[in-house]
Protein backbone atom coordinates (compact mmCIF):
# COMPACT_ATOMS: atom_id res chain seq x y z
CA UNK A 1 0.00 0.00 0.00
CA UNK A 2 1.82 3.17 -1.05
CA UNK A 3 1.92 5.54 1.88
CA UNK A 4 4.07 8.73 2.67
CA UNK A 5 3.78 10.70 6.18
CA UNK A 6 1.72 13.81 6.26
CA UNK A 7 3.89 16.11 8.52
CA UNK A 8 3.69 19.62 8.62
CA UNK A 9 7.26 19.96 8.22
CA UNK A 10 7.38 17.59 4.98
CA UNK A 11 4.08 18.78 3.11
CA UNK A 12 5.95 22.26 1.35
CA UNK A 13 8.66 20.06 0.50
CA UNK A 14 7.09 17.18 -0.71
CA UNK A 15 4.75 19.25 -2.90
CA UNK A 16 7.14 20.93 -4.34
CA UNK A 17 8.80 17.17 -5.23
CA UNK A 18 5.94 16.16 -6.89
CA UNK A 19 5.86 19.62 -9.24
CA UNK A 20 9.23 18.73 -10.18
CA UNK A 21 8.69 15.28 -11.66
CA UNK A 22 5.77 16.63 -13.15
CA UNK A 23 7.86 19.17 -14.57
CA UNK A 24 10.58 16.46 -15.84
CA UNK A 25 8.12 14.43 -16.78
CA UNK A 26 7.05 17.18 -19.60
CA UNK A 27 10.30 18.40 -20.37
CA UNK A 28 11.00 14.87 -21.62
CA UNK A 29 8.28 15.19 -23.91
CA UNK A 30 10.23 17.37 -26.41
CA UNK A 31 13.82 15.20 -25.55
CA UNK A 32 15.05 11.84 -26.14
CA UNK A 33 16.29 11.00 -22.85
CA UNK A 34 14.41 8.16 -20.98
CA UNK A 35 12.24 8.33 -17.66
CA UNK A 36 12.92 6.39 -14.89
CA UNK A 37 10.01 4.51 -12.79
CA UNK A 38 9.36 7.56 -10.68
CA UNK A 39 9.36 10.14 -13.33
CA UNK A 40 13.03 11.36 -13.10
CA UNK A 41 14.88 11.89 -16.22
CA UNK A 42 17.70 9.92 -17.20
CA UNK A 43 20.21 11.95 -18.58
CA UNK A 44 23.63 10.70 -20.89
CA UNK A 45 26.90 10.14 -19.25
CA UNK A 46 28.79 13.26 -20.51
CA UNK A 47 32.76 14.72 -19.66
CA UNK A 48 33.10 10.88 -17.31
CA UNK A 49 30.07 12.29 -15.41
CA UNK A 50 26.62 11.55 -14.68
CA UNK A 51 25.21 15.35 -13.77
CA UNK A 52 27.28 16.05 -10.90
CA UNK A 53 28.42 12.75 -10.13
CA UNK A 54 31.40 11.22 -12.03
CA UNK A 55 30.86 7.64 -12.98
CA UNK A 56 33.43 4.50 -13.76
CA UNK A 57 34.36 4.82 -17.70
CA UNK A 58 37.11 2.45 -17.78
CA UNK A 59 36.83 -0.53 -20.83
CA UNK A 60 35.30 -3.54 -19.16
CA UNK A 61 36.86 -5.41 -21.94
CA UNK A 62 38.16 -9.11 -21.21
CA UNK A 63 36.84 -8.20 -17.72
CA UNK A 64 35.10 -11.26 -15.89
CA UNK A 65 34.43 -12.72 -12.48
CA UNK A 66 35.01 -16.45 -12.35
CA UNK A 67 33.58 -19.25 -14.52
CA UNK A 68 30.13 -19.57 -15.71
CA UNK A 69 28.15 -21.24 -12.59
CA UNK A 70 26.40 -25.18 -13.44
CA UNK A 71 23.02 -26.04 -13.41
CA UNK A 72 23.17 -27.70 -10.29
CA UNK A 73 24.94 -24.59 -8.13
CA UNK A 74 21.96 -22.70 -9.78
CA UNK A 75 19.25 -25.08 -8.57
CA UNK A 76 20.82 -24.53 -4.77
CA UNK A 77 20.80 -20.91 -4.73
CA UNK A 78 17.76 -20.12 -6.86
CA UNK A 79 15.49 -19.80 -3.96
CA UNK A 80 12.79 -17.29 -5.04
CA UNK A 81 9.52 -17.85 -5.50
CA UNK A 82 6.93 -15.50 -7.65
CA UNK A 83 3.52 -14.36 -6.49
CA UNK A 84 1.68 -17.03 -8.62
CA UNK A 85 3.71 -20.07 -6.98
CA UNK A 86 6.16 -20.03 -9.65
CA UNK A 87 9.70 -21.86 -7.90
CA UNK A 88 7.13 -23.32 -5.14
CA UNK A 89 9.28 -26.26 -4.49
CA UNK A 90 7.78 -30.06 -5.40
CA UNK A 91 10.33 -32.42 -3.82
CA UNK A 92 12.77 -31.70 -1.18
CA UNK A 93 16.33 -30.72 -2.58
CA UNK A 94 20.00 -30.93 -1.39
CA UNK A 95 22.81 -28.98 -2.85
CA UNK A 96 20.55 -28.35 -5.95
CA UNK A 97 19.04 -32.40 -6.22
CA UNK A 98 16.35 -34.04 -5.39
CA UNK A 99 16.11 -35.84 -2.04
CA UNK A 100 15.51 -39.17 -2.63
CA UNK A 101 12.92 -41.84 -0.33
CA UNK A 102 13.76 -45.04 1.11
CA UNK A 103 12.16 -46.38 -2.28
CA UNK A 104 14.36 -44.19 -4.19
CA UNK A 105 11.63 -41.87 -5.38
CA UNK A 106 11.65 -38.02 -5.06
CA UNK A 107 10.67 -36.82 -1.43
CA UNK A 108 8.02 -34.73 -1.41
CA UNK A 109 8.45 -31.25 -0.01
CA UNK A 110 5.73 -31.11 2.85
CA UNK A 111 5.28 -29.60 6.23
CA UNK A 112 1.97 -29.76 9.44
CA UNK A 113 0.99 -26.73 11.25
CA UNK A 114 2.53 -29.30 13.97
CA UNK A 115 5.88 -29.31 12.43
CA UNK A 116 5.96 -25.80 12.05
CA UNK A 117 5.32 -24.53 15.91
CA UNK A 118 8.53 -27.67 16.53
CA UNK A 119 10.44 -25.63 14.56
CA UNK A 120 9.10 -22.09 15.27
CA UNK A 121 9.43 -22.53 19.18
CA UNK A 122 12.96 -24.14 18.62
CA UNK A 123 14.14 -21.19 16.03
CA UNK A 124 12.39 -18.34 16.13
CA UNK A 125 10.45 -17.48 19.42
CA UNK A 126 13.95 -16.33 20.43
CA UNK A 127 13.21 -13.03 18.40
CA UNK A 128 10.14 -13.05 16.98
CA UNK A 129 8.17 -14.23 20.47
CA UNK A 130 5.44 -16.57 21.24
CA UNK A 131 2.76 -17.18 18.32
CA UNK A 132 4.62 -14.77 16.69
CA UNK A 133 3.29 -11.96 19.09
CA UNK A 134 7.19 -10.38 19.05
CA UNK A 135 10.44 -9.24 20.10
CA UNK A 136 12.68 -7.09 21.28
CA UNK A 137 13.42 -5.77 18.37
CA UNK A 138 12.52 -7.64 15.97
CA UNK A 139 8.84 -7.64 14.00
CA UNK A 140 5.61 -9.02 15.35
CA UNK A 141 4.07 -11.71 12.98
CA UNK A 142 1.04 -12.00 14.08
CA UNK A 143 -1.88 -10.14 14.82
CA UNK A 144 -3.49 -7.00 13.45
CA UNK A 145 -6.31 -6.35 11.05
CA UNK A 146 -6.43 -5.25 7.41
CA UNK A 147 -8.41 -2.27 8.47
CA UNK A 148 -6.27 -0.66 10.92
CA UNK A 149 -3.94 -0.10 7.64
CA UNK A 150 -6.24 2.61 7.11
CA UNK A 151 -4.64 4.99 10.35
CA UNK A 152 -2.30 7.28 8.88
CA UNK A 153 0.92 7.58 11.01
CA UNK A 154 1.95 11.45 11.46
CA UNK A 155 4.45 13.15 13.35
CA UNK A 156 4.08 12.96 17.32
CA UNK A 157 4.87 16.46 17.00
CA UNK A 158 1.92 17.11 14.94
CA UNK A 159 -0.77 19.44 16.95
CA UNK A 160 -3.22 16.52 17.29
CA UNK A 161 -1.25 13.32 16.48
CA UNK A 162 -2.77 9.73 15.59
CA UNK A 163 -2.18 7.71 18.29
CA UNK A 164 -2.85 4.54 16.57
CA UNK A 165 -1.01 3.55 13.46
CA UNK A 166 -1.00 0.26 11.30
CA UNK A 167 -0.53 -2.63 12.19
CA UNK A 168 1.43 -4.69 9.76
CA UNK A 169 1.86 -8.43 10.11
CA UNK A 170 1.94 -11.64 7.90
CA UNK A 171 -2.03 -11.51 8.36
CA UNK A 172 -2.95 -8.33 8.07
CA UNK A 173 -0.60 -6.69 5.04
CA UNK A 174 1.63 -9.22 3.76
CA UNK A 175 -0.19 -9.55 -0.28
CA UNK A 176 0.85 -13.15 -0.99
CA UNK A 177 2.09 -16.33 1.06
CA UNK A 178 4.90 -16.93 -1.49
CA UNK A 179 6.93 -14.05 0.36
CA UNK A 180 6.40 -15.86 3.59
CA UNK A 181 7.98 -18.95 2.10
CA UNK A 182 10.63 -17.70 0.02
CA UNK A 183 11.96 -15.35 3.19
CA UNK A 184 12.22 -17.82 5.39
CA UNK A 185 14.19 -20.01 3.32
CA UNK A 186 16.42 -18.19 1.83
CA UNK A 187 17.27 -15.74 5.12
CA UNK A 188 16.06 -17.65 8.40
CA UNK A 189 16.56 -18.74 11.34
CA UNK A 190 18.78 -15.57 11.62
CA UNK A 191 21.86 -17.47 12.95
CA UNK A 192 21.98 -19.81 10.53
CA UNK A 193 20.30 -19.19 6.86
CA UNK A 194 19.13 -21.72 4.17
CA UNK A 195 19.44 -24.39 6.76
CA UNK A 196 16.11 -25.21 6.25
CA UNK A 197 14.69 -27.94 4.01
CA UNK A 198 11.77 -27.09 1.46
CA UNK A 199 9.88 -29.44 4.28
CA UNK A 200 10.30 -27.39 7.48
CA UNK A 201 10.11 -24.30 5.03
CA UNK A 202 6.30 -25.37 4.05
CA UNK A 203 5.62 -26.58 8.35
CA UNK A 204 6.96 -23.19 9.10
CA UNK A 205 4.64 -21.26 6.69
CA UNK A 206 1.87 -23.36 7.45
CA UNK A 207 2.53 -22.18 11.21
CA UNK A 208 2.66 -18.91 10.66
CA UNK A 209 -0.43 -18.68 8.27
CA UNK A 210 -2.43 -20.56 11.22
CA UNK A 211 -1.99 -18.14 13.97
CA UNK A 212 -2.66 -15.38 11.61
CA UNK A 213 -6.17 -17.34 11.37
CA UNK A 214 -5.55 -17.66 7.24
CA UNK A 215 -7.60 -20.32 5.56
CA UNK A 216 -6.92 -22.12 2.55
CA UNK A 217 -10.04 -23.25 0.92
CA UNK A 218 -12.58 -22.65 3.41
CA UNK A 219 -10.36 -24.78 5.46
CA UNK A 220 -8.97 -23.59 8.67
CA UNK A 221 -5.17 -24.63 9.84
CA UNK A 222 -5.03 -27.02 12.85
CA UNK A 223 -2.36 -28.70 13.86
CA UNK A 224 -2.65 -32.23 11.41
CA UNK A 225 -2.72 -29.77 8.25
CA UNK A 226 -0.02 -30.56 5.89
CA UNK A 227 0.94 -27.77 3.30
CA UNK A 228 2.51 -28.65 0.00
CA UNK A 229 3.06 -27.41 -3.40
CA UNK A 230 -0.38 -28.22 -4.53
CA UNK A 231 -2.71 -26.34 -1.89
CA UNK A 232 0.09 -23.34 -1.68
CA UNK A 233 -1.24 -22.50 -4.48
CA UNK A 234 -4.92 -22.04 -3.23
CA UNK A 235 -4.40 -19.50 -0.90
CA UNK A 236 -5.48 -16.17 -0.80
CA UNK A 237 -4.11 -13.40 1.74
CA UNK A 238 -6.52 -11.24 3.37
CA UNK A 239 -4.86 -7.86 1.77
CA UNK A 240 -4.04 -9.58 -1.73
CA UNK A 241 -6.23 -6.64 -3.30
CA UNK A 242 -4.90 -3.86 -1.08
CA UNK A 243 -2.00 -2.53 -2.93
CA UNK A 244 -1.69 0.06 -5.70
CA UNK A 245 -1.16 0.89 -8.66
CA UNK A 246 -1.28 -2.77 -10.01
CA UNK A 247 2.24 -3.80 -10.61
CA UNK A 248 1.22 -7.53 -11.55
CA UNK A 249 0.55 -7.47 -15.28
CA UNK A 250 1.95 -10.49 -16.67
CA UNK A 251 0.10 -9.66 -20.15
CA UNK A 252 2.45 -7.32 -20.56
CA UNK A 253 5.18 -6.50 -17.99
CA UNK A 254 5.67 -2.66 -19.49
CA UNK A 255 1.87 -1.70 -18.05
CA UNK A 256 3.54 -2.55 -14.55
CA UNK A 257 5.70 -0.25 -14.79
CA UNK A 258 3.97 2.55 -17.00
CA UNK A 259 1.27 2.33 -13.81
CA UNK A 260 4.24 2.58 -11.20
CA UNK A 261 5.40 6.20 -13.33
CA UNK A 262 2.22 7.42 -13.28
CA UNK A 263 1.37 7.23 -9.69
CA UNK A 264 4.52 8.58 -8.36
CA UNK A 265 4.15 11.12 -11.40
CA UNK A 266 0.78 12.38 -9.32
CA UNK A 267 1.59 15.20 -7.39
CA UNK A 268 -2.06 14.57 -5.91
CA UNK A 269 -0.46 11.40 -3.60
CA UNK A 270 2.24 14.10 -2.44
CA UNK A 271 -0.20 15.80 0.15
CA UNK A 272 -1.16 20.07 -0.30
CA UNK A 273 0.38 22.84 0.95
CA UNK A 274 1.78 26.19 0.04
CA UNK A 275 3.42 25.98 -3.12
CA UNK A 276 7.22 26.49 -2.24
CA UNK A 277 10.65 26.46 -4.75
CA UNK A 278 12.66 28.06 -2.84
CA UNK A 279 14.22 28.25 0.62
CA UNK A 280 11.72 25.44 1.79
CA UNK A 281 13.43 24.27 4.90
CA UNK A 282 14.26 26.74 7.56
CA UNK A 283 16.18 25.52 10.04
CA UNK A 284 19.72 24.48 9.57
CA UNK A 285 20.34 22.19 6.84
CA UNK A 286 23.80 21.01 8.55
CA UNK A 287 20.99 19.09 11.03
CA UNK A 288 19.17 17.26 8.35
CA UNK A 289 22.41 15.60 6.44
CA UNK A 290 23.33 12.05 6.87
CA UNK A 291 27.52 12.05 6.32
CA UNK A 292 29.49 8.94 6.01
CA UNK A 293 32.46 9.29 8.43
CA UNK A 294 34.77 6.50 6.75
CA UNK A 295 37.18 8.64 3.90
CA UNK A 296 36.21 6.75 0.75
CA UNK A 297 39.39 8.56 -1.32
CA UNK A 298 41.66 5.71 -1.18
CA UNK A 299 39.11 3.15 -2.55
CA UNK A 300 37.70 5.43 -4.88
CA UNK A 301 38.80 5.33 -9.09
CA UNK A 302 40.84 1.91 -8.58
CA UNK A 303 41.33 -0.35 -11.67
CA UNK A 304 39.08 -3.12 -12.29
CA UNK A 305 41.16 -6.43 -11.74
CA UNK A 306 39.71 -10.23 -11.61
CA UNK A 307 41.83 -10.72 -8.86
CA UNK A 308 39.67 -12.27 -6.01
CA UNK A 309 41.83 -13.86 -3.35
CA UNK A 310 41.10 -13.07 0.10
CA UNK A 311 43.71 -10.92 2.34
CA UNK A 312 46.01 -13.30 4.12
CA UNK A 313 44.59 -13.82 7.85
CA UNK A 314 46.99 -13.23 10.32
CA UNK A 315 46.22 -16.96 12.12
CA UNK A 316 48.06 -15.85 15.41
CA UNK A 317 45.80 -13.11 15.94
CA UNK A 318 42.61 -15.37 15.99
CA UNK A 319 41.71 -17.50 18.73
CA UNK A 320 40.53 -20.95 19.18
CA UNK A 321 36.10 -20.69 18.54
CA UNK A 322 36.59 -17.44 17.65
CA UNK A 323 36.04 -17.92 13.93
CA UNK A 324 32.90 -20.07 14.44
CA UNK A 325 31.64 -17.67 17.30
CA UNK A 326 31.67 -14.83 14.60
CA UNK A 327 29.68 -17.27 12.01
CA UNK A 328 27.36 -19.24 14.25
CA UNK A 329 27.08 -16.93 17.74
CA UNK A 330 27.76 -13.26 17.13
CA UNK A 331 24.13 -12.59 15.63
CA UNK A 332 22.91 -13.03 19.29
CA UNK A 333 25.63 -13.14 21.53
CA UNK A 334 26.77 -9.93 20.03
CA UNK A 335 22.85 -8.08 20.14
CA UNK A 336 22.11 -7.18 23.53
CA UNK A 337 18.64 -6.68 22.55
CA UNK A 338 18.28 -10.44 22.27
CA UNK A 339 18.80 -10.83 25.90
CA UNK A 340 21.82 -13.51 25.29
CA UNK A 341 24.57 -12.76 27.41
CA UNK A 342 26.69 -10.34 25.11
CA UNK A 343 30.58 -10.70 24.65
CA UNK A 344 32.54 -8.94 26.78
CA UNK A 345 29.68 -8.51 29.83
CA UNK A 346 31.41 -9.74 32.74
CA UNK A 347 28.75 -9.34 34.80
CA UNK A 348 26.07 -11.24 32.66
CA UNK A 349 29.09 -13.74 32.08
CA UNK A 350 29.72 -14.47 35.92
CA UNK A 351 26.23 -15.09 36.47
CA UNK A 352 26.45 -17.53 33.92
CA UNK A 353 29.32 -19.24 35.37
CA UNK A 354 27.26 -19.38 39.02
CA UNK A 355 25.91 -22.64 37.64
CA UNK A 356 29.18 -24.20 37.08
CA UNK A 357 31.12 -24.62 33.62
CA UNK A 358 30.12 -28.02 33.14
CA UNK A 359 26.52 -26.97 32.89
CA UNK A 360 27.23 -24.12 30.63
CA UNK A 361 28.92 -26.37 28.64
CA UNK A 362 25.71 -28.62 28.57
CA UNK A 363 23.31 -25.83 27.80
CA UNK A 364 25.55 -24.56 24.74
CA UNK A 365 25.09 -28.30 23.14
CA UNK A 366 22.07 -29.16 24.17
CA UNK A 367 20.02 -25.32 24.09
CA UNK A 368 18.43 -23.61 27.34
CA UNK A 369 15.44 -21.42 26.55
CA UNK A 370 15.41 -19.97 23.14
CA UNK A 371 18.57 -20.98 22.22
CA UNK A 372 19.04 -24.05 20.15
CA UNK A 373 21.22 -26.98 20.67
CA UNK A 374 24.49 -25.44 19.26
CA UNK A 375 22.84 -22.01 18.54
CA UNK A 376 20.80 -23.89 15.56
CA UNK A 377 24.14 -25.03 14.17
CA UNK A 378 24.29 -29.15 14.42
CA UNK A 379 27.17 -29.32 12.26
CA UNK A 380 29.58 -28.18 15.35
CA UNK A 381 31.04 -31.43 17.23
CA UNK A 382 30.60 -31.06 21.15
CA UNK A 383 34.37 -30.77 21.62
CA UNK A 384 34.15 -27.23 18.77
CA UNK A 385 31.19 -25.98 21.23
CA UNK A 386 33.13 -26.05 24.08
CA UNK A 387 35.86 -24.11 22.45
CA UNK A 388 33.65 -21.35 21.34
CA UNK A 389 31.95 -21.30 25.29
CA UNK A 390 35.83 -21.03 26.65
CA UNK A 391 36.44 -17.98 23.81
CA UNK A 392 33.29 -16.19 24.84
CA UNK A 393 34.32 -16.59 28.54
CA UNK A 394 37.87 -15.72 28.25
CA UNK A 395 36.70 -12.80 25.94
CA UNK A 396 34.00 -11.57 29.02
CA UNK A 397 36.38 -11.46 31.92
């Protein structure tokens, strides 16, 4: 649903946006130069430069970045899946082939509501809370209704603000399941992405669709439903016919687009105000610049080279489990928000310790609370756990 804030301070400004596109828009008319999606014009690289900006002009001749990849590395990484159910997986797949039955047939890919809360409770709850209700942090699932997308969120500042504002979960916004799926296999759990098999992806979705109270077919989600390929396809989100301008045109892919230019070619969608060009903001501009602090001069203009090997690591620097603490651990041992102790606490740490190391050794393999056997990562032997426990402990004290 295309939204923008209404705040006093942005409706001058944002007007006078609008007028400009509009104004681009119709000085194209009588150019050649194309329009981008939100009515911009795109102007010709000219003098190395792209208006003010100077751009890379250097022959990309002979230039390449490794070998062409195979079919099979394909299959393993091509992960997405379109709003119609195309890539909805059939069978379950390993390294880009088909999983294979005890009777050497193709496994098929499917998941219970059952499953799903297994996996959710064991995975997820750690952020995303209970039934999806939320984290700290991190988004609620669950929840909400497709007509509270109808409050407008302004500016606390605003002399009578909304004090309600949308709520937007998997049930409530979210246009079509296949996002669910294809998210959640190709970026969860957090600490450990595309772990998941096509299987536990379709229990997981299946969860999450039943405590958003989603249907599929008349039919509600209990726990002994079973979602696969063929009644993925029969679902129908709540808000499926809540967004705008239609960007799903199949028929032809151009009206997509030629909708998206003229909406955010409206200056109508921009809000009203008084019509301003000049000297629009008043206070100091210094306040409303984001700078980047890093000095980009050195990396800036170098030669384009298909070298690709990695800096030498300097091995003596790096501990023992500190490597596979940064891959499988940091994402919540480094995020107080979480509410895993953090590296470096030595307070949270020595509370830790109060139940002995032995036990902390056995809650790190085995999982206490939200956290997984091996923080979701089975592929660490018990001896490898312990090493990463003893690096986060000598790391805290």
């Amino acid at each position: 649903m295309f939204k923008l804030e209404n705040t006093k301070k942005l409706k001058a400004t944002l007007l006078s946006v609008g007028l400009s596109a509009l104004l681009a828009i119709s000085a194209n008319a009588s150019t050649k130069n194309d329009v981008a999606v939100d009515g911009a014009v795109k102007y010709p690289v000219k003098d190395g430069k792209y208006g003010p900006y100077h751009v890379n002009t250097q022959s990309i001749k002979g230039y390449n970045i490794g070998r062409a990849a195979t079919q099979t590395e394909i299959a393993a990484w091509d992960k997405d899946v379109m709003y119609d159910g195309t890539g909805l997986p059939e069978f379950d797949m390993e390294k880009g082939k088909v999983v294979l039955d005890e009777n050497g047939k193709p496994k098929k890919a499917e998941g219970s509501v059952e499953l799903g809360e297994e996996l959710y409770d064991a995975q997820c709850a750690m952020c995303h809370g209970d039934f999806g209700s939320g984290g700290k942090g991190y988004p609620t699932l669950a929840g909400g209704t497709k007509e509270s997308l109808k409050l407008q969120r302004l500016n606390p500042a605003d002399e009578h603000p909304n004090p309600d504002s949308p709520v937007k979960t998997i049930g409530s916004f979210w246009p079509y399941a296949s996002t669910l799926y294809w998210y959640i296999q190709d970026s969860m759990p957090f600490n450990h992405p595309k772990s998941l098999t096509n299987s536990e992806t379709y229990a997981l979705t299946a969860y999450l669709l039943s405590v958003n109270g989603i249907t599929i077919d008349g039919e509600e989600l209990d726990d002994e439903f079973v979602l696969n390929k063929e009644n993925f396809l029969k679902i129908k989100m709540p808000n499926e016919d809540g967004f705008y301008p239609e960007v799903n045109t199949p028929e032809n892919p151009q009206q997509g687009v030629k909708n998206m230019t003229a909406l955010l070619s409206d200056p109508k969608i921009y809000g009203t105000g008084t019509r301003c060009m000049k000297d629009c903001i008043k206070e100091d501009v210094n306040n409303l610049v984001l700078k980047i602090n890093v000095d980009l001069t050195d990396s800036a203009g170098q030669p384009l080279s298909t070298e690709r090997s990695w800096p030498k690591a300097d091995t003596k620097a790096v501990k023992p489990g500190q490597i596979e603490y940064e891959a499988s651990c940091a994402s919540c041992h480094a995020n107080a928000a979480i509410g895993a102790p953090v590296l470096g606490d030595k307070a949270a740490w020595e509370k830790v310790l109060e139940k002995g190391l032995d036990k902390v050794y056995e809650n790190g393999i085995n999982g206490i609370n939200a956290m997984p056997p091996k923080g979701g990562n089975m592929d660490l032997s018990d001896e490898k756990m312990k090493e990463i426990i003893n690096y986060m402990i000598d790391s805290s004290k």
